[in-house]
Protein backbone atom coordinates (compact mmCIF):
# COMPACT_ATOMS: atom_id res chain seq x y z
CA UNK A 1 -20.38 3.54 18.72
CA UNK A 2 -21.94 0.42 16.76
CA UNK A 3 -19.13 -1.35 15.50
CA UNK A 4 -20.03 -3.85 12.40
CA UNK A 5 -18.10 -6.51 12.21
CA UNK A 6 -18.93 -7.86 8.19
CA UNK A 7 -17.72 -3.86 7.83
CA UNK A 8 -14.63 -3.90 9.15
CA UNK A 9 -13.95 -7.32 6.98
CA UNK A 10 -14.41 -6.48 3.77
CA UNK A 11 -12.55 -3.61 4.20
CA UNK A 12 -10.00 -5.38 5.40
CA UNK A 13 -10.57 -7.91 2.49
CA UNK A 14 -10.34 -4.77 -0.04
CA UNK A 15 -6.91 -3.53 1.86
CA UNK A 16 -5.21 -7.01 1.64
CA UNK A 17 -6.59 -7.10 -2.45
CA UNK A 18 -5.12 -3.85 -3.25
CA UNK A 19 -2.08 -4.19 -1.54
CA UNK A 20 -1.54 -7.74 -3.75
CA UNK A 21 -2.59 -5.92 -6.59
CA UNK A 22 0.51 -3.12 -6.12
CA UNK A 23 2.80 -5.86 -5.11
CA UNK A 24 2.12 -8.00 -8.31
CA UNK A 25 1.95 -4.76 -10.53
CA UNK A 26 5.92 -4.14 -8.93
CA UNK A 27 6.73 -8.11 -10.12
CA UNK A 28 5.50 -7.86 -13.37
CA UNK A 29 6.96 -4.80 -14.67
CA UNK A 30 10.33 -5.41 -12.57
CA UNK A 31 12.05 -6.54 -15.34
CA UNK A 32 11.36 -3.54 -17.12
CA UNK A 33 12.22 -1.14 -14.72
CA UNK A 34 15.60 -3.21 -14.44
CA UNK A 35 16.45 -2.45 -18.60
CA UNK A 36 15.44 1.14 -18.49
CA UNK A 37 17.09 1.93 -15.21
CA UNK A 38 20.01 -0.22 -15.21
CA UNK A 39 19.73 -1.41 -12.05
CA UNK A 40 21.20 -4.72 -10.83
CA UNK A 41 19.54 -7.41 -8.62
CA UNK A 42 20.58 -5.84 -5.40
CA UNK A 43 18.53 -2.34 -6.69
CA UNK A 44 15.71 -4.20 -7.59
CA UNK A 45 15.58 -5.78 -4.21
CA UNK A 46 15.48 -2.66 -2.79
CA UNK A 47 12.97 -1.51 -4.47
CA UNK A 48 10.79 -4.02 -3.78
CA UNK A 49 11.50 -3.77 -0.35
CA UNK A 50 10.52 0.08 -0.40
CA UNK A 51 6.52 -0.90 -0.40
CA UNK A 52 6.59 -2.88 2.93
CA UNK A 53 8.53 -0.78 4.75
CA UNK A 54 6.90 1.82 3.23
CA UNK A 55 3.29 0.26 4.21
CA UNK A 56 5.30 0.08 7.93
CA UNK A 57 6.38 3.11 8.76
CA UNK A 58 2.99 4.60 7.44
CA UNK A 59 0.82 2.16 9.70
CA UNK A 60 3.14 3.60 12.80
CA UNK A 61 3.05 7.21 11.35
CA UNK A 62 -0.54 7.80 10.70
CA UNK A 63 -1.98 5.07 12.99
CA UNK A 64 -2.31 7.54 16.17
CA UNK A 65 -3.90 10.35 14.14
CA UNK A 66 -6.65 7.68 12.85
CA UNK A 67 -6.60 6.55 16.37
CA UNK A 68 -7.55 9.95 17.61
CA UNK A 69 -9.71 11.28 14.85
CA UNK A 70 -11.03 8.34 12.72
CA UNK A 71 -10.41 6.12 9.97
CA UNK A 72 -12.60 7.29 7.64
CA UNK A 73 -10.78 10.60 5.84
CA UNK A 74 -7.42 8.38 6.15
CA UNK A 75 -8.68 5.46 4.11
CA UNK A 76 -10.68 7.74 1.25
CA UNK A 77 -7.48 9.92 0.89
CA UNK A 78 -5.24 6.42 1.05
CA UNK A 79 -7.07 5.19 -1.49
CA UNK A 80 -7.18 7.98 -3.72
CA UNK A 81 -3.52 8.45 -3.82
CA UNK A 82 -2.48 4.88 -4.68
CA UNK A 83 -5.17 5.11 -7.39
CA UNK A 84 -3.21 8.01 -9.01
CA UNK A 85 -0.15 5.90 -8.09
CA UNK A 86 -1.30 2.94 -10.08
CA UNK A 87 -2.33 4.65 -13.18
């Protein structure tokens, strides 16, 4: 298998830019979600928590299948769903 290195960087690069994009989308509109929810400062901790963990348990969930059959369908269908989860 022919393994590019400058490949496997800039997708890293792109992983590491959309996961700062999500992560400054949930700071910015935190305040907002705190008004119309009603939440406290503890709830909005824990929400913001939720996206780490959540970006956790899916790395040790879905990190054998890619393992086993490829990285390819599991980053196009990754990507594609926080795309509809941004908009």
């Amino acid at each position: 298998m022919n393994y590019s290195f400058k490949k496997v960087f800039v997708a890293a690069c792109f992983g590491m830019l959309s996961f700062g994009m999500v992560m400054i989308t949930i700071g910015s509109l935190l305040p907002e979600l705190m008004n119309k929810f009603e939440m406290g400062s503890i709830a909005a901790g824990v929400l913001t928590s939720l996206l780490p963990v959540g970006i956790l348990s899916g790395s040790l969930l879905f990190g054998p299948i890619a393992d086993r059959y490829g990285y390819k369908w599991l980053m196009i269908i990754s990507a594609l769903l926080e795309a509809i989860g941004v908009i």
